[in-house]
PDB file of N, CA and C in Angstrom:
ATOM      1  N   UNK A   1     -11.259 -13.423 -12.327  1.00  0.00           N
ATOM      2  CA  UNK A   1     -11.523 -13.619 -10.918  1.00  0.00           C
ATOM      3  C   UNK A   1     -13.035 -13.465 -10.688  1.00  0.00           C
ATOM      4  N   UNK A   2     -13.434 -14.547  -9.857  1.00  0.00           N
ATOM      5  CA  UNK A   2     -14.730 -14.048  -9.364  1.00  0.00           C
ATOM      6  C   UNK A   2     -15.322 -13.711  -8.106  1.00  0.00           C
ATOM      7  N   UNK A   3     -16.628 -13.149  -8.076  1.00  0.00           N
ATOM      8  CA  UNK A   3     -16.427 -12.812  -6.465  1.00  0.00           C
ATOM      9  C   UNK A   3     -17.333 -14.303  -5.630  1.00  0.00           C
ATOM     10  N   UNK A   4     -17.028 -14.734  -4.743  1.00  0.00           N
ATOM     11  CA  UNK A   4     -17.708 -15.558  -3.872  1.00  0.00           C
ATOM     12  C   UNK A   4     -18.177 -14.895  -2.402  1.00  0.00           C
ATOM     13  N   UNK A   5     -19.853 -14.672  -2.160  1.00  0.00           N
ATOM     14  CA  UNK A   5     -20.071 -14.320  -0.941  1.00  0.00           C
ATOM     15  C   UNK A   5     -19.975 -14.829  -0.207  1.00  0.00           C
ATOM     16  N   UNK A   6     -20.071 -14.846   1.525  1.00  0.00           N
ATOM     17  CA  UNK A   6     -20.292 -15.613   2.544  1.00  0.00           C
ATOM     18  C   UNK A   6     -21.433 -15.377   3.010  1.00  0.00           C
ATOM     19  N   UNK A   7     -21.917 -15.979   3.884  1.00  0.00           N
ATOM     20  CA  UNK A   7     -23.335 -16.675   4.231  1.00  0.00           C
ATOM     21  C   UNK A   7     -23.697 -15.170   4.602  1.00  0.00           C
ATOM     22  N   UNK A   8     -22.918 -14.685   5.480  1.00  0.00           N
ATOM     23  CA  UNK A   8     -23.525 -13.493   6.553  1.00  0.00           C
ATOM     24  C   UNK A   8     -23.187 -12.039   5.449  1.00  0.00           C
ATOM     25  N   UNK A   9     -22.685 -12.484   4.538  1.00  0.00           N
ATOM     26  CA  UNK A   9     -23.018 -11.409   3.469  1.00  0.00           C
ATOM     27  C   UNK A   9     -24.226 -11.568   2.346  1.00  0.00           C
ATOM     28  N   UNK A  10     -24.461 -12.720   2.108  1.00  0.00           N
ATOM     29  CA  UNK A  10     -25.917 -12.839   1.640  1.00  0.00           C
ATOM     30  C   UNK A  10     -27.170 -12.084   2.139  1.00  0.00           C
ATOM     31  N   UNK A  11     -27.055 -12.752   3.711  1.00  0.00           N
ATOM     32  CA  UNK A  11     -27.852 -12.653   4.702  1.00  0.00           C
ATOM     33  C   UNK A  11     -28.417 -10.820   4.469  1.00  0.00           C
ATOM     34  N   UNK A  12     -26.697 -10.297   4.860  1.00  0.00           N
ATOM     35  CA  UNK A  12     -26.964  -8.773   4.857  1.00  0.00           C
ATOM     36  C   UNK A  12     -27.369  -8.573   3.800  1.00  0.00           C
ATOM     37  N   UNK A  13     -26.925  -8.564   2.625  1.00  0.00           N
ATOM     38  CA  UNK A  13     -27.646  -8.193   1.242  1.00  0.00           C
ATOM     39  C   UNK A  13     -29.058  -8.548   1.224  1.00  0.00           C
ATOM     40  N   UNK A  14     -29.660  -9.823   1.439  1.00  0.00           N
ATOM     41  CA  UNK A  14     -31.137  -9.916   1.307  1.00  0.00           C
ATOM     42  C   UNK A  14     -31.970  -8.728   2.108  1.00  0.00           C
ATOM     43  N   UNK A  15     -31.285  -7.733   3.442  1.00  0.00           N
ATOM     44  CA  UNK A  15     -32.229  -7.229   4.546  1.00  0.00           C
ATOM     45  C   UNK A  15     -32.009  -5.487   3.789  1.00  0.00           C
ATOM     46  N   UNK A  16     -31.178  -5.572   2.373  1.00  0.00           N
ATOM     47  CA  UNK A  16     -31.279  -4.133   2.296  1.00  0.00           C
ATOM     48  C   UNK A  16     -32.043  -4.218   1.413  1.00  0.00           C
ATOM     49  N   UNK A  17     -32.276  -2.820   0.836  1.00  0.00           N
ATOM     50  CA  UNK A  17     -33.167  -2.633  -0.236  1.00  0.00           C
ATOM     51  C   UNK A  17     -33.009  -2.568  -1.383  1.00  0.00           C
ATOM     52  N   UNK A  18     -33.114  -2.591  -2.741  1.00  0.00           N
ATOM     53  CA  UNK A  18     -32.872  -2.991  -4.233  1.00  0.00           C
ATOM     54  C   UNK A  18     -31.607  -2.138  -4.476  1.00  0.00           C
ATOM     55  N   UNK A  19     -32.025  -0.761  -4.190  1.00  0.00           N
ATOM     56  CA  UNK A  19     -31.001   0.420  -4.632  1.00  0.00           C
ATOM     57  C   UNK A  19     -29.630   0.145  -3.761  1.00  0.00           C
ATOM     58  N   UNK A  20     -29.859   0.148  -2.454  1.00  0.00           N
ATOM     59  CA  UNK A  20     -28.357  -0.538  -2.012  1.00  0.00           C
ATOM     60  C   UNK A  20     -27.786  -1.665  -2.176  1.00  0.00           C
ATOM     61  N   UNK A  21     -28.425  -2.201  -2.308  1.00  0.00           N
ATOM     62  CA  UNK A  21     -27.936  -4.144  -2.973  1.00  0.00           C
ATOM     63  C   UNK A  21     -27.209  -3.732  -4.130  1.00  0.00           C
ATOM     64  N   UNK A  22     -27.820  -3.007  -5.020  1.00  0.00           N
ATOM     65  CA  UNK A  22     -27.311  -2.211  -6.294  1.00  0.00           C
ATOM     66  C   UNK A  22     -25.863  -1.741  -6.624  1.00  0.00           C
ATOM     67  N   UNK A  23     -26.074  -1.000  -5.170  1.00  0.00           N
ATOM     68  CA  UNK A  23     -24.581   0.180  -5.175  1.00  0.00           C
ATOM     69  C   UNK A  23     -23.431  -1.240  -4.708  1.00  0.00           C
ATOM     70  N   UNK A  24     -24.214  -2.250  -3.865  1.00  0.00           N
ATOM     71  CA  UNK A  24     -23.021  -3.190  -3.095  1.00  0.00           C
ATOM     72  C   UNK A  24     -22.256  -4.040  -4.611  1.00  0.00           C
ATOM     73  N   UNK A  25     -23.754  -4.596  -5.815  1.00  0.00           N
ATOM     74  CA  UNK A  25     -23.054  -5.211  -6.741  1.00  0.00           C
ATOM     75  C   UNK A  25     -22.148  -4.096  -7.491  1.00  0.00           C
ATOM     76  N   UNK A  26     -22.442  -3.226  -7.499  1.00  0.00           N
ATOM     77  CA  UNK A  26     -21.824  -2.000  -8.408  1.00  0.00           C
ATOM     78  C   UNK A  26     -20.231  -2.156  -8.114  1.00  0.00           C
ATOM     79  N   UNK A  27     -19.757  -2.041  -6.532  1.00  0.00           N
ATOM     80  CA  UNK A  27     -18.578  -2.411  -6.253  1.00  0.00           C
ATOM     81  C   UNK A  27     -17.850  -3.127  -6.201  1.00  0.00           C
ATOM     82  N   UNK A  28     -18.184  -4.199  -5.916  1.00  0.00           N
ATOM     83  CA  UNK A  28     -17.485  -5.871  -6.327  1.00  0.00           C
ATOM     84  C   UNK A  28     -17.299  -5.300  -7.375  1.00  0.00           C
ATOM     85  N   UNK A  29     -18.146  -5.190  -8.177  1.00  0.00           N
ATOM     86  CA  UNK A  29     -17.486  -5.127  -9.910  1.00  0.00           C
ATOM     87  C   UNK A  29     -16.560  -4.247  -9.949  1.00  0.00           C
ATOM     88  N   UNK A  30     -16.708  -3.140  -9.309  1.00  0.00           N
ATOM     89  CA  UNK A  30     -15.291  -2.074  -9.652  1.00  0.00           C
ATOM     90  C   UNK A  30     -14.093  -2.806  -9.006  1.00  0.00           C
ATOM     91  N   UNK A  31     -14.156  -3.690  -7.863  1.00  0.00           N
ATOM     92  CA  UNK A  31     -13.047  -3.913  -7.251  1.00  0.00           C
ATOM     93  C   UNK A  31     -12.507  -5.038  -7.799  1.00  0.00           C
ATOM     94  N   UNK A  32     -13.312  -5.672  -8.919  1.00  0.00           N
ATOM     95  CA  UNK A  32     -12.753  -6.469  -9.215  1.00  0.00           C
ATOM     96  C   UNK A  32     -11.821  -6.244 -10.921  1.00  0.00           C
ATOM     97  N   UNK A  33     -12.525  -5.356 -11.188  1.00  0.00           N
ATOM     98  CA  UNK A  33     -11.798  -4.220 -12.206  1.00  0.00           C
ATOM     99  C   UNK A  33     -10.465  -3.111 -11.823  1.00  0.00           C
ATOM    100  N   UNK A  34     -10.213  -3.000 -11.157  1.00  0.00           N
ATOM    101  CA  UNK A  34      -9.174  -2.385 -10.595  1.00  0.00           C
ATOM    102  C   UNK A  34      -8.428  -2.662  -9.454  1.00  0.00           C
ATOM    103  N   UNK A  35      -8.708  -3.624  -8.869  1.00  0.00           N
ATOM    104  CA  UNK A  35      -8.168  -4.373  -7.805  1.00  0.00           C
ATOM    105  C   UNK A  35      -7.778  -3.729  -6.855  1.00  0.00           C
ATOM    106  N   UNK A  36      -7.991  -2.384  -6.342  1.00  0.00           N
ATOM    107  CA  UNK A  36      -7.810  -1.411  -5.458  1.00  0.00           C
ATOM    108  C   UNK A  36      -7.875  -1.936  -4.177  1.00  0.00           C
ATOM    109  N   UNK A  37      -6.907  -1.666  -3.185  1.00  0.00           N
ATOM    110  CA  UNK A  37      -7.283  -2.526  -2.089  1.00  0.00           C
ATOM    111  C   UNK A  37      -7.023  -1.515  -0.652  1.00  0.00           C
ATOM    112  N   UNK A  38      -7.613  -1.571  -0.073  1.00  0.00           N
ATOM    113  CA  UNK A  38      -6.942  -0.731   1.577  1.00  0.00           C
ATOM    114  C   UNK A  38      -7.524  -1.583   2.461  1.00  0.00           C
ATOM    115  N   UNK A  39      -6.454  -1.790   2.875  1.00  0.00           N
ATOM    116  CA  UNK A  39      -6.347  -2.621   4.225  1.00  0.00           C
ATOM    117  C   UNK A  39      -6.809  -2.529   5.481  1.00  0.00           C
ATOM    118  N   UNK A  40      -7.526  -2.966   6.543  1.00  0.00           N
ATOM    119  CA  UNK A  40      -8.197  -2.702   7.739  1.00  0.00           C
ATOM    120  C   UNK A  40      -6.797  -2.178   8.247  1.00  0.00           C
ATOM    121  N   UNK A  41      -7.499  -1.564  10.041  1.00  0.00           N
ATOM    122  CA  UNK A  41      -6.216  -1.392  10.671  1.00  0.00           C
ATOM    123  C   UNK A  41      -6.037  -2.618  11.420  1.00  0.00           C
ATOM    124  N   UNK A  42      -4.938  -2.267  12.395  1.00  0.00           N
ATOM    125  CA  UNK A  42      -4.417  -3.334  13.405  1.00  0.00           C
ATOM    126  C   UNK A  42      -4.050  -4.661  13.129  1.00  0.00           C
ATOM    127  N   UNK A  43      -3.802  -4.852  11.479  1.00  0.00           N
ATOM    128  CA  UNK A  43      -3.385  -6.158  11.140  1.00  0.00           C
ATOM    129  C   UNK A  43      -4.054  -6.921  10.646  1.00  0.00           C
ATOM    130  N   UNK A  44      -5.814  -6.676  10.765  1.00  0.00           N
ATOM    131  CA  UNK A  44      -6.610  -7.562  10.052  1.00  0.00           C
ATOM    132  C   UNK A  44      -6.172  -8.081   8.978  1.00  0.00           C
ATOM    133  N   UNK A  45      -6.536  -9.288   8.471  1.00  0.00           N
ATOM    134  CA  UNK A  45      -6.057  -9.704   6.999  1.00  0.00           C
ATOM    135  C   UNK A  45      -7.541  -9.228   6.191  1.00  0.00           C
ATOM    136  N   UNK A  46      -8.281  -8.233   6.366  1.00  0.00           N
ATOM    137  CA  UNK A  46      -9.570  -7.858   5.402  1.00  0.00           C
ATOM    138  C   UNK A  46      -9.108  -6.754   4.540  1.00  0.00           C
ATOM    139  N   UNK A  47     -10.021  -6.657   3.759  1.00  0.00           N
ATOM    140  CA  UNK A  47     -10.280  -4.872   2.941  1.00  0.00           C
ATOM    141  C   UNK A  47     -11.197  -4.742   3.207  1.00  0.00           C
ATOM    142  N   UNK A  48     -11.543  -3.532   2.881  1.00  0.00           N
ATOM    143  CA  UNK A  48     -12.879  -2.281   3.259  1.00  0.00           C
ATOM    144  C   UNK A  48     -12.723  -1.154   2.182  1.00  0.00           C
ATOM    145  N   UNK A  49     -13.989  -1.107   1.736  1.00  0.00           N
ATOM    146  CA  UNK A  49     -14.212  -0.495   0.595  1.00  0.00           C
ATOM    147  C   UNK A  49     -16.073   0.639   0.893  1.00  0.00           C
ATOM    148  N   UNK A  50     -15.620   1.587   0.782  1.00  0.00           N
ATOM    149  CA  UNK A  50     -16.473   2.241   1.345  1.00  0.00           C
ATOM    150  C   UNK A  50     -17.995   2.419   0.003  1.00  0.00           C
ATOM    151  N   UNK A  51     -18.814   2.167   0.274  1.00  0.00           N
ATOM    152  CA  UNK A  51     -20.134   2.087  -0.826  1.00  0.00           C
ATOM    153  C   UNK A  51     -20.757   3.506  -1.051  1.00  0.00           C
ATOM    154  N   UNK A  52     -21.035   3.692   0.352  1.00  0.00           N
ATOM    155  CA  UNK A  52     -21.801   4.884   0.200  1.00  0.00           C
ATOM    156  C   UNK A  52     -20.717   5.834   1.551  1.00  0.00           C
ATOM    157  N   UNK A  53     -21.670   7.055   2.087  1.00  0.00           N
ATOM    158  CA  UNK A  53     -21.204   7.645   3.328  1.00  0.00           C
ATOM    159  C   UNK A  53     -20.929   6.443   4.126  1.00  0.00           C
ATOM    160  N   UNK A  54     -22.207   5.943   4.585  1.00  0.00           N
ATOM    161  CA  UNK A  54     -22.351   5.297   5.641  1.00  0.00           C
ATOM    162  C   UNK A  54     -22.173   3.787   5.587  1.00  0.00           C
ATOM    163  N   UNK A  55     -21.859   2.990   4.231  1.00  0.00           N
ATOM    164  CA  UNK A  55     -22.136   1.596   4.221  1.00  0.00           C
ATOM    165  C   UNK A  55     -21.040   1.181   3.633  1.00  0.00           C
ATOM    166  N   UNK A  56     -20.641  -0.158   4.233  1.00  0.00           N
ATOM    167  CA  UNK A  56     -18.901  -0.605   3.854  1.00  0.00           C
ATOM    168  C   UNK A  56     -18.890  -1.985   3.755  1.00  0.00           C
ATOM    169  N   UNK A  57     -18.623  -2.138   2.710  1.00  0.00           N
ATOM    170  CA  UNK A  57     -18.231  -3.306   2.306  1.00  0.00           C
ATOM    171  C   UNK A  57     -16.927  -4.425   2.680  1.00  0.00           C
ATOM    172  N   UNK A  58     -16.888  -5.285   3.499  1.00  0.00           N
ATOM    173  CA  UNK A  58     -15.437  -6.115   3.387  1.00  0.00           C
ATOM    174  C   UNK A  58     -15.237  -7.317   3.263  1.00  0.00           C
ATOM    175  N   UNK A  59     -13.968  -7.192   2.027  1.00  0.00           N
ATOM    176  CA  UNK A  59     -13.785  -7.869   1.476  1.00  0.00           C
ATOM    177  C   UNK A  59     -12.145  -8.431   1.504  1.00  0.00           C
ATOM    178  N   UNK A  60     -11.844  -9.965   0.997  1.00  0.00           N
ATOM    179  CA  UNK A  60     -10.179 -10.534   1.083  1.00  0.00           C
ATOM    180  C   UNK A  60     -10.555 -11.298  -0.134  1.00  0.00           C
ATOM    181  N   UNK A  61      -8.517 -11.142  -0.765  1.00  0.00           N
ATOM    182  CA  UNK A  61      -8.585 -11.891  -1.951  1.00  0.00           C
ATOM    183  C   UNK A  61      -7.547 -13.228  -1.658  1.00  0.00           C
ATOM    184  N   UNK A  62      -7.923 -14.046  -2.508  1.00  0.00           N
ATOM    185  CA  UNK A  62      -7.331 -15.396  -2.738  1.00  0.00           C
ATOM    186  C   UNK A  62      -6.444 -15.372  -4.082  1.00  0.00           C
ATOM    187  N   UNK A  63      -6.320 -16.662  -4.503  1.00  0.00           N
ATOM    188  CA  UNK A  63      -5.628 -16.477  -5.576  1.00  0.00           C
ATOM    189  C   UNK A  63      -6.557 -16.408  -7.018  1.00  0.00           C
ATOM    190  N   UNK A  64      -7.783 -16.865  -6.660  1.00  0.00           N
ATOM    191  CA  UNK A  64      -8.639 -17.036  -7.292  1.00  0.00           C
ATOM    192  C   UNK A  64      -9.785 -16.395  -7.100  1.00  0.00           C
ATOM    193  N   UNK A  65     -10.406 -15.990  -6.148  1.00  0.00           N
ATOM    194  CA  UNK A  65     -11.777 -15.231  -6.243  1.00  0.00           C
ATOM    195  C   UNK A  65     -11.251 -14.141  -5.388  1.00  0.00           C
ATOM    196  N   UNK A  66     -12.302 -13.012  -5.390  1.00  0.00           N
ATOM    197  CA  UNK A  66     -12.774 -12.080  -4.243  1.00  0.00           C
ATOM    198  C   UNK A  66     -13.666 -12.814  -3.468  1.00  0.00           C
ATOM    199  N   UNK A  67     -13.328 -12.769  -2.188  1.00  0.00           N
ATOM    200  CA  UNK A  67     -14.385 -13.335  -1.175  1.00  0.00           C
ATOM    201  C   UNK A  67     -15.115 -11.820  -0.257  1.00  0.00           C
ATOM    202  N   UNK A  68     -16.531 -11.898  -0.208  1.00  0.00           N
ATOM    203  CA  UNK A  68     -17.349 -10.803  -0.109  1.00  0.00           C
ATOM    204  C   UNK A  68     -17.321 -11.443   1.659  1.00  0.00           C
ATOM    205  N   UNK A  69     -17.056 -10.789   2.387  1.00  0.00           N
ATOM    206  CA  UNK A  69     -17.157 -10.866   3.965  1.00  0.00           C
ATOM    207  C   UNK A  69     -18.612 -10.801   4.695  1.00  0.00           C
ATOM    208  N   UNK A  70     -18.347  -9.400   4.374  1.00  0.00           N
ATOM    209  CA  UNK A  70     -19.715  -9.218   5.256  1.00  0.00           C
ATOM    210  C   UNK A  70     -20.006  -7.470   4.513  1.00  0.00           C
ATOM    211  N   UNK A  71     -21.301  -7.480   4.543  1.00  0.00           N
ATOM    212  CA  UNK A  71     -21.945  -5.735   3.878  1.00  0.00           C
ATOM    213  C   UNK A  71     -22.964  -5.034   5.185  1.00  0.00           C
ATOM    214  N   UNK A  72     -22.167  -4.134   5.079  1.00  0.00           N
ATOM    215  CA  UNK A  72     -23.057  -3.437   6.323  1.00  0.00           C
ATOM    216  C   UNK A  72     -23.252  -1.912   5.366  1.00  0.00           C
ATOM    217  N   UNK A  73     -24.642  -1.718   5.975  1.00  0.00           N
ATOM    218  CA  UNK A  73     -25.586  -0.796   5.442  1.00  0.00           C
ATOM    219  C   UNK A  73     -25.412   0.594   6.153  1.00  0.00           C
ATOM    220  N   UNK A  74     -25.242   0.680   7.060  1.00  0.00           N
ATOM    221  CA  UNK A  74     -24.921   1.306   8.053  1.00  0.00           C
ATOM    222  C   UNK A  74     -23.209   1.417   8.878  1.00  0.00           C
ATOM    223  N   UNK A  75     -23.019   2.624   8.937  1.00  0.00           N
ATOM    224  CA  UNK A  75     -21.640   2.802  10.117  1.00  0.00           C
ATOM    225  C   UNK A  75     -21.810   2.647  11.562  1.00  0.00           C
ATOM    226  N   UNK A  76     -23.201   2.562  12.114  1.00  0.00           N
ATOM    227  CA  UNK A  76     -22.728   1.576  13.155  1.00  0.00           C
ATOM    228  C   UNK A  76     -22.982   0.348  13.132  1.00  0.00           C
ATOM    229  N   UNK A  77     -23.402  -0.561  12.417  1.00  0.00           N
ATOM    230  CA  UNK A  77     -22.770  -2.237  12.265  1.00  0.00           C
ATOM    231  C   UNK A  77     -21.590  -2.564  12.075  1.00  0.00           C
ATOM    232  N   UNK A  78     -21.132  -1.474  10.683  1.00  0.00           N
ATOM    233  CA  UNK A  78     -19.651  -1.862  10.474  1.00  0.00           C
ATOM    234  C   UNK A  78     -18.982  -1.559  12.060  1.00  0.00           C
ATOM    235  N   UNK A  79     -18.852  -0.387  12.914  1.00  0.00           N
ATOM    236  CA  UNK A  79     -18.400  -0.357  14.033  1.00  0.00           C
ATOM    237  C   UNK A  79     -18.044  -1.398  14.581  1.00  0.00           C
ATOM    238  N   UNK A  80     -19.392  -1.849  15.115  1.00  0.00           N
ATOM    239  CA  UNK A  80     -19.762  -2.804  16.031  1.00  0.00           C
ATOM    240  C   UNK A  80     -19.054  -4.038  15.969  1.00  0.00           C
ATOM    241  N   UNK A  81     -19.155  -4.501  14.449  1.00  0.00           N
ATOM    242  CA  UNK A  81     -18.255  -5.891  14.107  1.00  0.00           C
ATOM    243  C   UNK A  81     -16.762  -5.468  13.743  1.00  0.00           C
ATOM    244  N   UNK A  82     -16.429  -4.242  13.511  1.00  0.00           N
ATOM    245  CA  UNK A  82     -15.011  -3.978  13.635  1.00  0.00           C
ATOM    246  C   UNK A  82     -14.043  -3.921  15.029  1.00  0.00           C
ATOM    247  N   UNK A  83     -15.009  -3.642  16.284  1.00  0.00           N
ATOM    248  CA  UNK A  83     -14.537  -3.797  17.261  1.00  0.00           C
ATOM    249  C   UNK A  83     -14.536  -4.967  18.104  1.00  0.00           C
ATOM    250  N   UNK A  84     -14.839  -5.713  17.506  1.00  0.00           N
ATOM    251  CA  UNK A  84     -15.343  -7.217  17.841  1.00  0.00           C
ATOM    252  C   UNK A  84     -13.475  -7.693  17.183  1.00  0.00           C
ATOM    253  N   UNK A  85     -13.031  -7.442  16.717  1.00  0.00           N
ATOM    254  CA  UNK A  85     -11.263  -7.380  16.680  1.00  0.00           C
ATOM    255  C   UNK A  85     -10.858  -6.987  16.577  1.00  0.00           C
ATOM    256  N   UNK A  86     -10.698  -5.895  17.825  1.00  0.00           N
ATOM    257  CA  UNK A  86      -9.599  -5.304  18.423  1.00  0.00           C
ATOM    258  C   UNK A  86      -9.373  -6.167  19.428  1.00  0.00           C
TER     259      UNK A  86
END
């Protein structure tokens, strides 16, 4: 399986810095090694995979790749776009 990003996860990855870009590839790779998954609430069809304290990764699988959503560096972005569906 491989992972495929989306635009607005590029985007975020280019605005962090080497060492967190780091920890973000670090995880794809684990998640794609163990396929560990937890599910958003309220039904979302995403996962969320926590990087650091504060920075979360989400991600959905296909039959064929991991698709990388969106990477937020911070817990209040992830917030912000998590409440954006409710």
């Amino acid at each position: 399986m491989k992972p495929a990003y989306s635009e607005h996860s590029l985007s975020d990855l280019e605005k962090m810095d080497n060492s967190t870009r780091k920890q973000f590839i670090n995880h794809v790779e684990k998640i794609l090694e163990s396929l560990h998954q937890r599910h958003m609430r309220f039904g979302m069809p995403f996962h969320v995979e926590e990087v650091t304290r504060q920075a979360r990764l989400v991600y959905n699988f296909d039959a064929e790749a991991l698709f990388i959503l969106r990477c937020f560096a911070t817990h209040k972005e992830y917030e912000r776009w998590y409440k954006s569906y409710k």
